[in-house]
C-alpha atoms as a PDB file:
ATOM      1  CA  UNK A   1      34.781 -39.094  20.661  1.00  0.00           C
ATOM      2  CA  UNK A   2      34.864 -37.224  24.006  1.00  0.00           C
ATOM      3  CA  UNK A   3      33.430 -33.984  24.411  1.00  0.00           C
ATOM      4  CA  UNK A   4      35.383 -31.341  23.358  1.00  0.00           C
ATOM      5  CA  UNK A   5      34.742 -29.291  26.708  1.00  0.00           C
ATOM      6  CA  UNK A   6      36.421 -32.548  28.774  1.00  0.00           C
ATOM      7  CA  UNK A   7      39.416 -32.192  26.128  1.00  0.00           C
ATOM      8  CA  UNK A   8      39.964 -28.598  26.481  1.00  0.00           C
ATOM      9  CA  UNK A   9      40.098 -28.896  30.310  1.00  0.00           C
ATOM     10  CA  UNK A  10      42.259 -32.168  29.926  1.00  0.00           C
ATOM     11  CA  UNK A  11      44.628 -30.549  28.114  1.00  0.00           C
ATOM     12  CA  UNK A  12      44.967 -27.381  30.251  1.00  0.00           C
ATOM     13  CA  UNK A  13      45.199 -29.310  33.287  1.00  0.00           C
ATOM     14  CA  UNK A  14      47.958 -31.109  31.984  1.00  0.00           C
ATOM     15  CA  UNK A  15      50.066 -28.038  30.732  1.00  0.00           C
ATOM     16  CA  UNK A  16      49.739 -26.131  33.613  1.00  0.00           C
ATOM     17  CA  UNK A  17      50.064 -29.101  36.091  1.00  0.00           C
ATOM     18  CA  UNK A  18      47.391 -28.524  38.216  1.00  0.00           C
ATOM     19  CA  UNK A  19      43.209 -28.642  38.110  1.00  0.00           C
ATOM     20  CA  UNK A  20      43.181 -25.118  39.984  1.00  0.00           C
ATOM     21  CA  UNK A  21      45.360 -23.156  37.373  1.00  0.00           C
ATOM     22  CA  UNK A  22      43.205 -24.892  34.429  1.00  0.00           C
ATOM     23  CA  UNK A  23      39.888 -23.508  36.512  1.00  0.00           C
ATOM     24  CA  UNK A  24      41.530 -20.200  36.557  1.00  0.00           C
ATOM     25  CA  UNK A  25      42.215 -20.165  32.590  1.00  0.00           C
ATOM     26  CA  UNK A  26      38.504 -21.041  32.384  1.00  0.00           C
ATOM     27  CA  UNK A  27      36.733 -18.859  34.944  1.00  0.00           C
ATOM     28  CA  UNK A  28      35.473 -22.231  36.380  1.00  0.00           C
ATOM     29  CA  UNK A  29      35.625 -23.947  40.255  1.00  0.00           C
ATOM     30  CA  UNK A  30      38.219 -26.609  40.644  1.00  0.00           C
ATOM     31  CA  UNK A  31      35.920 -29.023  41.536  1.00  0.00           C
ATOM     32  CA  UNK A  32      33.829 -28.175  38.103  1.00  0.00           C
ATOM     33  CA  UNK A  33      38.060 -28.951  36.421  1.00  0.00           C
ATOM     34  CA  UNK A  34      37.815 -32.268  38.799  1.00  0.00           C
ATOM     35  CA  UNK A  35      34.305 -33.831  37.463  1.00  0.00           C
ATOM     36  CA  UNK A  36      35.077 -33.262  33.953  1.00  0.00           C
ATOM     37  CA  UNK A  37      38.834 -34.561  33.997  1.00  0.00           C
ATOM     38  CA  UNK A  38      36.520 -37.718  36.189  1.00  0.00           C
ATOM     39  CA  UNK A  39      34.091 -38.020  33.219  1.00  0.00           C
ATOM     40  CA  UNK A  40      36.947 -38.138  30.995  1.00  0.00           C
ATOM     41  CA  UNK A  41      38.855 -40.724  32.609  1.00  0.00           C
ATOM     42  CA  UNK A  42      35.170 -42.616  32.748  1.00  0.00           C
ATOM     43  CA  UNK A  43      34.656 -42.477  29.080  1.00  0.00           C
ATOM     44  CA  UNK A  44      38.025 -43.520  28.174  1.00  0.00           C
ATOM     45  CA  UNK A  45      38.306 -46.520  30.868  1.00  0.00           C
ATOM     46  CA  UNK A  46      41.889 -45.248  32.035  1.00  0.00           C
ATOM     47  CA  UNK A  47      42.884 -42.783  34.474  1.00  0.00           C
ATOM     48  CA  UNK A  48      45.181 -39.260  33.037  1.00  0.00           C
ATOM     49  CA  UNK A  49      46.070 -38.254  35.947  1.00  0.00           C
ATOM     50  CA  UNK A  50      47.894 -39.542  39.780  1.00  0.00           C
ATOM     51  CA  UNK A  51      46.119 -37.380  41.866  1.00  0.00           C
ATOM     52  CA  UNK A  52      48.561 -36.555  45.823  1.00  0.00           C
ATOM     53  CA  UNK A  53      48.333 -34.202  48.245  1.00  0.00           C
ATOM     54  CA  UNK A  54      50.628 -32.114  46.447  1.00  0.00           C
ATOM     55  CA  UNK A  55      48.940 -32.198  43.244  1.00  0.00           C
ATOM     56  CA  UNK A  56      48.198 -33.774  40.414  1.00  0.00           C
ATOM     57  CA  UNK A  57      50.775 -35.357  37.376  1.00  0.00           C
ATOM     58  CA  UNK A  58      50.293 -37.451  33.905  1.00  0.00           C
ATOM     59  CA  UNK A  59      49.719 -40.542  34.356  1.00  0.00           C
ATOM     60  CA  UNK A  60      51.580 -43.232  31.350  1.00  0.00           C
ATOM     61  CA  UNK A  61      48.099 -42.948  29.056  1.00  0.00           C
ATOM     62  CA  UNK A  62      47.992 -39.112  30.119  1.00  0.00           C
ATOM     63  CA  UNK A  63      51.604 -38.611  28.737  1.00  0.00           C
ATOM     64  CA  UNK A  64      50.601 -40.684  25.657  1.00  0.00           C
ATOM     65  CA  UNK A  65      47.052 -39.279  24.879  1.00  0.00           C
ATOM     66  CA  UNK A  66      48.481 -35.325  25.848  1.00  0.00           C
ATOM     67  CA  UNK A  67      49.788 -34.812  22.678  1.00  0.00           C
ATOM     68  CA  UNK A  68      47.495 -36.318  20.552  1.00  0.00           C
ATOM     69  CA  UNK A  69      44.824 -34.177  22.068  1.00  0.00           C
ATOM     70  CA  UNK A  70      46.463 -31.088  21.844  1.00  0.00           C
ATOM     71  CA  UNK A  71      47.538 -31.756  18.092  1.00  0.00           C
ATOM     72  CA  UNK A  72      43.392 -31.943  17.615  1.00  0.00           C
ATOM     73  CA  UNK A  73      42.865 -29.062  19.145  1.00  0.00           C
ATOM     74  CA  UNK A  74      45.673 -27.349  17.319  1.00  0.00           C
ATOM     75  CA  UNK A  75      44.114 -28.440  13.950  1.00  0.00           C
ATOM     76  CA  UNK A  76      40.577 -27.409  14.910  1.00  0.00           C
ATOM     77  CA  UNK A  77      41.723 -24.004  15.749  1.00  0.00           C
ATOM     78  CA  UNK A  78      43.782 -23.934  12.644  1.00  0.00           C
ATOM     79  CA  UNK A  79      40.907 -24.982  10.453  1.00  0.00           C
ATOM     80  CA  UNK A  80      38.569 -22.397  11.781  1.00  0.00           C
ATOM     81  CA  UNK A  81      40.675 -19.594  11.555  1.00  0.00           C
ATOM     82  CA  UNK A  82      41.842 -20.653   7.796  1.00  0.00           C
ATOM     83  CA  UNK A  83      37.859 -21.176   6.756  1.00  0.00           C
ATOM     84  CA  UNK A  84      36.236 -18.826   8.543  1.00  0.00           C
ATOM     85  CA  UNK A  85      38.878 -15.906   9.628  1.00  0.00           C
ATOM     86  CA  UNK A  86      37.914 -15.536  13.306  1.00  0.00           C
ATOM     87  CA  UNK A  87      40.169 -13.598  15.506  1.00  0.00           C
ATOM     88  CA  UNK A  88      41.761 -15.467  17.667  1.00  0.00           C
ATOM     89  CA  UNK A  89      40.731 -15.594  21.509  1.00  0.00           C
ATOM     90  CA  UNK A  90      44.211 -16.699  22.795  1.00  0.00           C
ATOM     91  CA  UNK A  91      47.743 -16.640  21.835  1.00  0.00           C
ATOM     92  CA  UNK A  92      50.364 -19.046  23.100  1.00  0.00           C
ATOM     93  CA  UNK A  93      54.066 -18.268  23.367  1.00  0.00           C
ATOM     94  CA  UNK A  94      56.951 -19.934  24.650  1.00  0.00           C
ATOM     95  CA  UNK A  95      60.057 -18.931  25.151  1.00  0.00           C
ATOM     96  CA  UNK A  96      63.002 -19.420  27.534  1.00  0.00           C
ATOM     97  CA  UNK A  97      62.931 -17.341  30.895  1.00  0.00           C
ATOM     98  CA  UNK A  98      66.115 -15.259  30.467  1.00  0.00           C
ATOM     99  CA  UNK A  99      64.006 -13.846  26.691  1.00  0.00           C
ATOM    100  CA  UNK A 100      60.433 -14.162  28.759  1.00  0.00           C
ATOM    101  CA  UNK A 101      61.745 -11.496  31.132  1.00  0.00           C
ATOM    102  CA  UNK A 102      63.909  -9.247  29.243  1.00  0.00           C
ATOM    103  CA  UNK A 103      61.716  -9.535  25.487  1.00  0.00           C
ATOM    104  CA  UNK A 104      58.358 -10.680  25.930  1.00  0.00           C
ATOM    105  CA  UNK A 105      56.590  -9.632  28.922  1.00  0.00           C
ATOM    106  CA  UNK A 106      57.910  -5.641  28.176  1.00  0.00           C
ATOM    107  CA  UNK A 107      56.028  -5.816  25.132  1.00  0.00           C
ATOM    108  CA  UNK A 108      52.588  -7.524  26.396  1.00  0.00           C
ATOM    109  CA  UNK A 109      51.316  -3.962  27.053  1.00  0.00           C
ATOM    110  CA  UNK A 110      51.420  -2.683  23.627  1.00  0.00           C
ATOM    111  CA  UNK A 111      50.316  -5.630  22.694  1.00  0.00           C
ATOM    112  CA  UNK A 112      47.066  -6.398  24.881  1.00  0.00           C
ATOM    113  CA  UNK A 113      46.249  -2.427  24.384  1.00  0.00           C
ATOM    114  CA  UNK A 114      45.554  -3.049  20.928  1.00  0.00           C
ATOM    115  CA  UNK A 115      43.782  -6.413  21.066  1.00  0.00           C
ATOM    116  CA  UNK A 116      42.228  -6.308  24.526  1.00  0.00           C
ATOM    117  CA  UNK A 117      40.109  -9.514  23.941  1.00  0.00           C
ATOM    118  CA  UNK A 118      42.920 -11.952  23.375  1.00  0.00           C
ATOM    119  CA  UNK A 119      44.180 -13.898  26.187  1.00  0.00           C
ATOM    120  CA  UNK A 120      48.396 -14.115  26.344  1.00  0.00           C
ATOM    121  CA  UNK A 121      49.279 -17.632  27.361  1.00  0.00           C
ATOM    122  CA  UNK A 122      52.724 -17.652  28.227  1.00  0.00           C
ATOM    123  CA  UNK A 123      55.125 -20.726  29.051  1.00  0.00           C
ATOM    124  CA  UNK A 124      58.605 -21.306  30.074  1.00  0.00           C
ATOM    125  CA  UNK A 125      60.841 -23.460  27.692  1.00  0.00           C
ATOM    126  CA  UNK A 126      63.748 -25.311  30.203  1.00  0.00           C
ATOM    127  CA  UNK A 127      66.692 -24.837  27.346  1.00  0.00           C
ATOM    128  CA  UNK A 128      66.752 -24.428  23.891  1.00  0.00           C
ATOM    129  CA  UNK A 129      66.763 -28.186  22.854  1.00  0.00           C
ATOM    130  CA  UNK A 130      63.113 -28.540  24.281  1.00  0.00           C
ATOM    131  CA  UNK A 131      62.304 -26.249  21.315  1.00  0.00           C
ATOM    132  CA  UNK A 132      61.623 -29.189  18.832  1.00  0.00           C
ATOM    133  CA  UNK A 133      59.200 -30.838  21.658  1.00  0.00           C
ATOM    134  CA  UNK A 134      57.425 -28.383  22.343  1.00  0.00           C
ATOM    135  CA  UNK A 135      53.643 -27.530  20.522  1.00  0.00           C
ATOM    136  CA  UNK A 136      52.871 -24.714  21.069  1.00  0.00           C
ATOM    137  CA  UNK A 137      52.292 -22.513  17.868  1.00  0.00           C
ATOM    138  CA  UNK A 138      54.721 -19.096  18.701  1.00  0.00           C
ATOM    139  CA  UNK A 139      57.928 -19.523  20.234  1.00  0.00           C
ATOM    140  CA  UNK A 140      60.893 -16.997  20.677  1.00  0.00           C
ATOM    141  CA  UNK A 141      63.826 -18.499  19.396  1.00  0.00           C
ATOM    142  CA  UNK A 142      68.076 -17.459  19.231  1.00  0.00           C
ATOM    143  CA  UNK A 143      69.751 -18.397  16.265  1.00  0.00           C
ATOM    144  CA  UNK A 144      69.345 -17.353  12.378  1.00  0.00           C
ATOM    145  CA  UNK A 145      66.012 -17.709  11.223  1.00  0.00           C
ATOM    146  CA  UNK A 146      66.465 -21.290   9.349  1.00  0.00           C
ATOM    147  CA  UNK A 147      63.861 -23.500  11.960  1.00  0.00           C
ATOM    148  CA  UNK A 148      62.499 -26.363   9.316  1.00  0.00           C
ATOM    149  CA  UNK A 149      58.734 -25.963   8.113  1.00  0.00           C
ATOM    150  CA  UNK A 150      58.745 -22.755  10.343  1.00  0.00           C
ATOM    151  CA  UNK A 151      58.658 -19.047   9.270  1.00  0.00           C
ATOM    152  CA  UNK A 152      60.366 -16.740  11.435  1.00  0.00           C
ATOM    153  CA  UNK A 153      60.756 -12.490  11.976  1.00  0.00           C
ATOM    154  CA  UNK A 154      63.618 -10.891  13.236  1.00  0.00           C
ATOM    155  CA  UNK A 155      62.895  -8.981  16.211  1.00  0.00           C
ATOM    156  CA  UNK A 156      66.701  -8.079  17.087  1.00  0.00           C
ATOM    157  CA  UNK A 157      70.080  -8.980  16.112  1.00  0.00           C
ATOM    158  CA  UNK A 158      72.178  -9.941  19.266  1.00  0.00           C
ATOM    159  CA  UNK A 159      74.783  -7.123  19.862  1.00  0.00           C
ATOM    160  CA  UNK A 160      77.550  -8.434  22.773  1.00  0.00           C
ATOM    161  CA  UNK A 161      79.166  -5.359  25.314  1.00  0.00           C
ATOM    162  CA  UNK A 162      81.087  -5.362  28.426  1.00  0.00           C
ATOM    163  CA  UNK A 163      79.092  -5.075  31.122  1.00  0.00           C
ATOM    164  CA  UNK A 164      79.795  -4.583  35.171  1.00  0.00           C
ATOM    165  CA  UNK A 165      78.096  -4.152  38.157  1.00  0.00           C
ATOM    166  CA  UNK A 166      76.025  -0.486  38.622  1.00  0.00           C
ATOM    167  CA  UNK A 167      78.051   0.520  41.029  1.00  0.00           C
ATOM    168  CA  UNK A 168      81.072  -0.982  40.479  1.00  0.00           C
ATOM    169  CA  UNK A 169      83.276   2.174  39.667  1.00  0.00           C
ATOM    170  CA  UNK A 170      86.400   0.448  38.072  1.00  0.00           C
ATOM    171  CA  UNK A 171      87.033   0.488  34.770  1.00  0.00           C
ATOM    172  CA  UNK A 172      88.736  -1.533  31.666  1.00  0.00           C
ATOM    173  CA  UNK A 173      90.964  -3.772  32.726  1.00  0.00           C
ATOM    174  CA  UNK A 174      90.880  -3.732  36.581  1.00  0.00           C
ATOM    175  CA  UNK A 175      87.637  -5.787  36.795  1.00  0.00           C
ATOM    176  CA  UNK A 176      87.696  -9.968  36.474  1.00  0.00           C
ATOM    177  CA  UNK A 177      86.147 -10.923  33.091  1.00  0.00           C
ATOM    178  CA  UNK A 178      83.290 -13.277  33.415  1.00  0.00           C
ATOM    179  CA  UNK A 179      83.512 -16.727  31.484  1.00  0.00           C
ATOM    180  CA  UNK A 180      80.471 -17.496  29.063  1.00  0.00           C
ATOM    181  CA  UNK A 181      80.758 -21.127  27.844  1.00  0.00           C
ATOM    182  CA  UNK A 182      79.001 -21.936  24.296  1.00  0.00           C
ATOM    183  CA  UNK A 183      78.476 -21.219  20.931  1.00  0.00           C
ATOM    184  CA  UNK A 184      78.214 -17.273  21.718  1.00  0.00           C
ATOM    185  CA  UNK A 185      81.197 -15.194  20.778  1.00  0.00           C
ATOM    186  CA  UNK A 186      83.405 -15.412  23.672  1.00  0.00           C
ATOM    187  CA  UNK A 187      86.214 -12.546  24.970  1.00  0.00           C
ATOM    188  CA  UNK A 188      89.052 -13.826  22.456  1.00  0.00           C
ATOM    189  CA  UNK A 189      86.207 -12.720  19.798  1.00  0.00           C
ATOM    190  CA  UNK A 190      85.473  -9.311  20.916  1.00  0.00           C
ATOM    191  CA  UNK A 191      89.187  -8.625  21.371  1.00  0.00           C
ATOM    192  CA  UNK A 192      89.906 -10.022  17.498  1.00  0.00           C
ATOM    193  CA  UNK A 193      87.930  -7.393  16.087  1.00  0.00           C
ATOM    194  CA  UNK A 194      87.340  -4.149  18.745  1.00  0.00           C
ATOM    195  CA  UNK A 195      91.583  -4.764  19.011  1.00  0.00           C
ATOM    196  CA  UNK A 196      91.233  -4.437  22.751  1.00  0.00           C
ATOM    197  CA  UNK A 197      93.038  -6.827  24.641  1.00  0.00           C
ATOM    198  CA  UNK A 198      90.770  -9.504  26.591  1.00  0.00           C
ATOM    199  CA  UNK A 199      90.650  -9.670  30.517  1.00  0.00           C
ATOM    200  CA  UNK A 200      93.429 -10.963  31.903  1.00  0.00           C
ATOM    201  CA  UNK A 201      91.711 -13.162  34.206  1.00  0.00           C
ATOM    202  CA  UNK A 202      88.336 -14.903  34.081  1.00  0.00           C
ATOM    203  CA  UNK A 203      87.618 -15.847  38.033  1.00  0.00           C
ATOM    204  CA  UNK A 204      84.226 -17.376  37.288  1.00  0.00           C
ATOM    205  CA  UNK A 205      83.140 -19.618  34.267  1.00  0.00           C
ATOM    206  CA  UNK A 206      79.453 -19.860  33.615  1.00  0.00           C
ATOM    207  CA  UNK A 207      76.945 -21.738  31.064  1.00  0.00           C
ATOM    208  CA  UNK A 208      73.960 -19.493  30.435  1.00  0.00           C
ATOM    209  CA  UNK A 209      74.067 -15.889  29.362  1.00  0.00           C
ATOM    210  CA  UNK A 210      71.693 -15.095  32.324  1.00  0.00           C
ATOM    211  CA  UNK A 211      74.178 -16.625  34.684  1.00  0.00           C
ATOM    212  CA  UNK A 212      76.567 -14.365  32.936  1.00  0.00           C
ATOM    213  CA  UNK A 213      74.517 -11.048  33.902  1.00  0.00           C
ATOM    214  CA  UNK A 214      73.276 -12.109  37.426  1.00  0.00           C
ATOM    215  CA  UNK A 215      76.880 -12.472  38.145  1.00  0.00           C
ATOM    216  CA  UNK A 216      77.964  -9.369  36.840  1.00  0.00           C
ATOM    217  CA  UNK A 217      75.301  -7.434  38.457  1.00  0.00           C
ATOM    218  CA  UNK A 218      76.167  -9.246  41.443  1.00  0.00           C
ATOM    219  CA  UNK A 219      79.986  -7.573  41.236  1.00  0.00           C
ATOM    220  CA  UNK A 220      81.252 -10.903  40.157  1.00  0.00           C
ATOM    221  CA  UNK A 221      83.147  -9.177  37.124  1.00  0.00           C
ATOM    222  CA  UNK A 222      82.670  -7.684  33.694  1.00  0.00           C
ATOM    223  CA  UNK A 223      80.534  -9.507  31.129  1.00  0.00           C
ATOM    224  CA  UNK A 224      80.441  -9.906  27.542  1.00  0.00           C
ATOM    225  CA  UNK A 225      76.490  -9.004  28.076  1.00  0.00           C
ATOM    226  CA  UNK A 226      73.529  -9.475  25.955  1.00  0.00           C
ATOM    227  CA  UNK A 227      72.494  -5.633  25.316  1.00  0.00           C
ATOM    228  CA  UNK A 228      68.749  -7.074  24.398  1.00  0.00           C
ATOM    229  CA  UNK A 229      69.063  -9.588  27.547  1.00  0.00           C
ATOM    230  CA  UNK A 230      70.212  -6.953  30.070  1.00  0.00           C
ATOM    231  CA  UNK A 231      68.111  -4.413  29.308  1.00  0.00           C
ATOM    232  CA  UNK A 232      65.967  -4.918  32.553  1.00  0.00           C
ATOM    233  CA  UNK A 233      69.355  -4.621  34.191  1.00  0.00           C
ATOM    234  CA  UNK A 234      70.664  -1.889  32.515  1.00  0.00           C
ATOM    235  CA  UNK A 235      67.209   0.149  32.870  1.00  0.00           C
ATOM    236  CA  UNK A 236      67.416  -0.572  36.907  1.00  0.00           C
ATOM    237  CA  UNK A 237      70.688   0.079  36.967  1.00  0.00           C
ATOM    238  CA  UNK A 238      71.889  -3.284  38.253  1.00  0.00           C
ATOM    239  CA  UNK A 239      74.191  -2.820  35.271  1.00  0.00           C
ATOM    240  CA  UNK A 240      76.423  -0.132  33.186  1.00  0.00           C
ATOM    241  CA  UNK A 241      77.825  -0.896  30.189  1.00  0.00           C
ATOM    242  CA  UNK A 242      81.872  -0.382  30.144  1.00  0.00           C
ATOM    243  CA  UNK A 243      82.569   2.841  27.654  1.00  0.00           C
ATOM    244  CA  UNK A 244      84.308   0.079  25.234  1.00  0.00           C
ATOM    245  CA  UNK A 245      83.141  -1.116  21.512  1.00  0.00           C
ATOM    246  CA  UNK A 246      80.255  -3.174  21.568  1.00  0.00           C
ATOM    247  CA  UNK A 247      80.224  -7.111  19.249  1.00  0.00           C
ATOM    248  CA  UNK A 248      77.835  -7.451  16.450  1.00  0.00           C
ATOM    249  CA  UNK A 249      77.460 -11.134  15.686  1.00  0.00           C
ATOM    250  CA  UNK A 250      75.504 -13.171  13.419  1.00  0.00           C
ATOM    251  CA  UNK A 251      73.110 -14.466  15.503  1.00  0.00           C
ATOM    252  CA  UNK A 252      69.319 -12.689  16.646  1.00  0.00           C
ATOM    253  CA  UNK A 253      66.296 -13.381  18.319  1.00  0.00           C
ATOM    254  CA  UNK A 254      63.458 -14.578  16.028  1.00  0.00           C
ATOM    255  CA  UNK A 255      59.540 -14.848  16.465  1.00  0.00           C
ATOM    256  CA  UNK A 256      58.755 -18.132  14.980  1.00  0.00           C
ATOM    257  CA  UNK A 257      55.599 -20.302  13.999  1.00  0.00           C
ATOM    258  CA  UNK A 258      54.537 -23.059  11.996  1.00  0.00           C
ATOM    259  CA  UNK A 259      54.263 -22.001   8.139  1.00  0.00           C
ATOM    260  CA  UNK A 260      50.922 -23.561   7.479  1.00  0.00           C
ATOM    261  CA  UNK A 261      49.634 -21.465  10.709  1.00  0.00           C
ATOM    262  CA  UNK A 262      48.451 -17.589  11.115  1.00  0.00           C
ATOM    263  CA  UNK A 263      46.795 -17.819   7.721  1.00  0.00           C
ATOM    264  CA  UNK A 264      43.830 -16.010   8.214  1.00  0.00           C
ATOM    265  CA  UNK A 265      43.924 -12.002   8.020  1.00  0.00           C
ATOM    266  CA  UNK A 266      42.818 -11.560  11.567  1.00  0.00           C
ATOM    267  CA  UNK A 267      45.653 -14.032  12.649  1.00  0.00           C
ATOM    268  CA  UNK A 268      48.176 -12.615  10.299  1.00  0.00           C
ATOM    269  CA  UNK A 269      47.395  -9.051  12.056  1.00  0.00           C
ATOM    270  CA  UNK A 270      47.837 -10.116  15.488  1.00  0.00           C
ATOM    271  CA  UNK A 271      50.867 -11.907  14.372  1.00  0.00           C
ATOM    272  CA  UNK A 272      51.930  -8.570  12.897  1.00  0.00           C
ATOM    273  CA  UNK A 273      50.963  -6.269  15.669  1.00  0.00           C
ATOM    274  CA  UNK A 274      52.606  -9.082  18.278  1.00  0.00           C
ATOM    275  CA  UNK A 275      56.216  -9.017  16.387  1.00  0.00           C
ATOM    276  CA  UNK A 276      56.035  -4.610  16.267  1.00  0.00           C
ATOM    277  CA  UNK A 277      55.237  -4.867  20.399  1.00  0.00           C
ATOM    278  CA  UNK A 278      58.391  -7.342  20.562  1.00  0.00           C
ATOM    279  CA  UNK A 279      60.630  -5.461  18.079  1.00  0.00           C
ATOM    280  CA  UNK A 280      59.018  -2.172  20.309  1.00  0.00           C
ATOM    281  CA  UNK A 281      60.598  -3.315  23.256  1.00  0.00           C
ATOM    282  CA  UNK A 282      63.781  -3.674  22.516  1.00  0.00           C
ATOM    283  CA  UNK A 283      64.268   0.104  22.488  1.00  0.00           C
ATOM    284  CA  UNK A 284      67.371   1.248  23.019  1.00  0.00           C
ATOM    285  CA  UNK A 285      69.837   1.150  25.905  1.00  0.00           C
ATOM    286  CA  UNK A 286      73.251   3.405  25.832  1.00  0.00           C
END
């Protein structure tokens, strides 16, 4: 078997596609990253990586032997933690941007103030569907809380409101309503139960909820806005919410992990201090 110091840089050169952000992750020189990622690639008698001039990607084996490494790792770590109970040094999340920006990164604070020797490793999940590909151990997910052989928290239920530009003065109904194609309640929802008509018009038709809000902010219309999604908006005051009832819904945002991980007391208590910060940040926007 390789050493487990050419493994660990392997597989942090490969998930942050590059030698130089792997170097930074562990305080070494890129050219240390280089030599070991070259004495891998010499033990194993196959290059991991096509090297360029404007970087560095997987080669076939290095897609093939990525995850296999990084399911080792995983394992080690797990094993430790469950025999021994060390705290952990680092703590992966992933989660997609739009929940990155508006859940996770207000609550890092709190959270690194009270465990200042973990590291926060923090990566961006492309949509939803890349959930059940991706590895790595805490993700932030939207739905209900039912994620096979995974255990999940509820940091916030998802609350729907009409939402406009800052300093767009006009109020219900003069402004365009903003289409949100998907499985979220729509406008037709929100007008079943507040019994307030829907817009009359919808003038733009989007796919993401963070399309929805950039738009709106943007004076493209009103929104049917994610209060926990906006709330960077609303705080700058990018956006207002419309004095009009607001949509509960079924739906939340969930902290999730695998449910033979986070065993050990130390994990379970960062776990636990982790979901407060998130549930922390939410706060509360009128």
């Amino acid at each position: 078997m390789p050493p487990l110091d050419w493994l660990r840089i392997f597989e942090a050169a490969a998930r942050l596609q590059g030698f130089s952000a792997a170097a930074r992750e562990f305080g070494l020189t890129q050219a240390a990253v280089s030599q070991r990622i070259r004495n891998l690639e010499s033990w194993l008698g196959r290059d991991l990586f096509v090297r360029s001039a404007r970087g560095v990607t997987l080669t076939y084996a290095g897609e093939g032997y990525l995850p296999l490494v990084q399911d080792a790792l995983s394992r080690l770590e797990r094993g430790t933690e469950a025999m021994f109970g060390t705290a952990p040094r680092d703590m992966h999340i992933s989660a997609l941007s739009s929940h990155l920006d508006a859940l996770v990164l207000p609550a890092l604070p709190e959270f690194t103030y009270a465990h200042p020797n973990v590291q926060v490793v923090v990566d961006t999940v492309p949509q939803r569907s890349n959930f059940e590909q991706d590895r790595t151990a805490l993700q932030l997910r939207f739905g209900r809380g039912d994620w096979a052989r995974r255990k999940a928290a509820l940091i916030c239920k998802e609350e729907l409101a009409p939402m406009a530009a800052g300093q767009d003065n006009r109020e219900w109904p003069e402004i365009a309503g903003i289409k949100l194609r998907g499985e979220r309640p729509g406008w037709r929802d929100w007008a079943a139960v507040t019994g307030y008509p829907a817009p009359a018009q919808d003038r733009l038709s989007v796919d993401s909820m963070q399309h929805a809000l950039s738009a709106a902010a943007a004076g493209g219309g009103v929104a049917l806005g994610s209060v926990a999604l906006a709330r960077p908006h609303l705080e700058a005051g990018r956006l207002r919410k419309l004095a009009l009832p607001s949509l509960a819904t079924e739906d939340g945002y969930w902290l999730t992990w695998p449910e033979d991980e986070f065993r050990a007391p130390k994990a379970q208590q960062m776990l636990a201090d982790f979901t407060t910060a998130l549930r922390g940040s939410v706060g509360t926007i009128e």
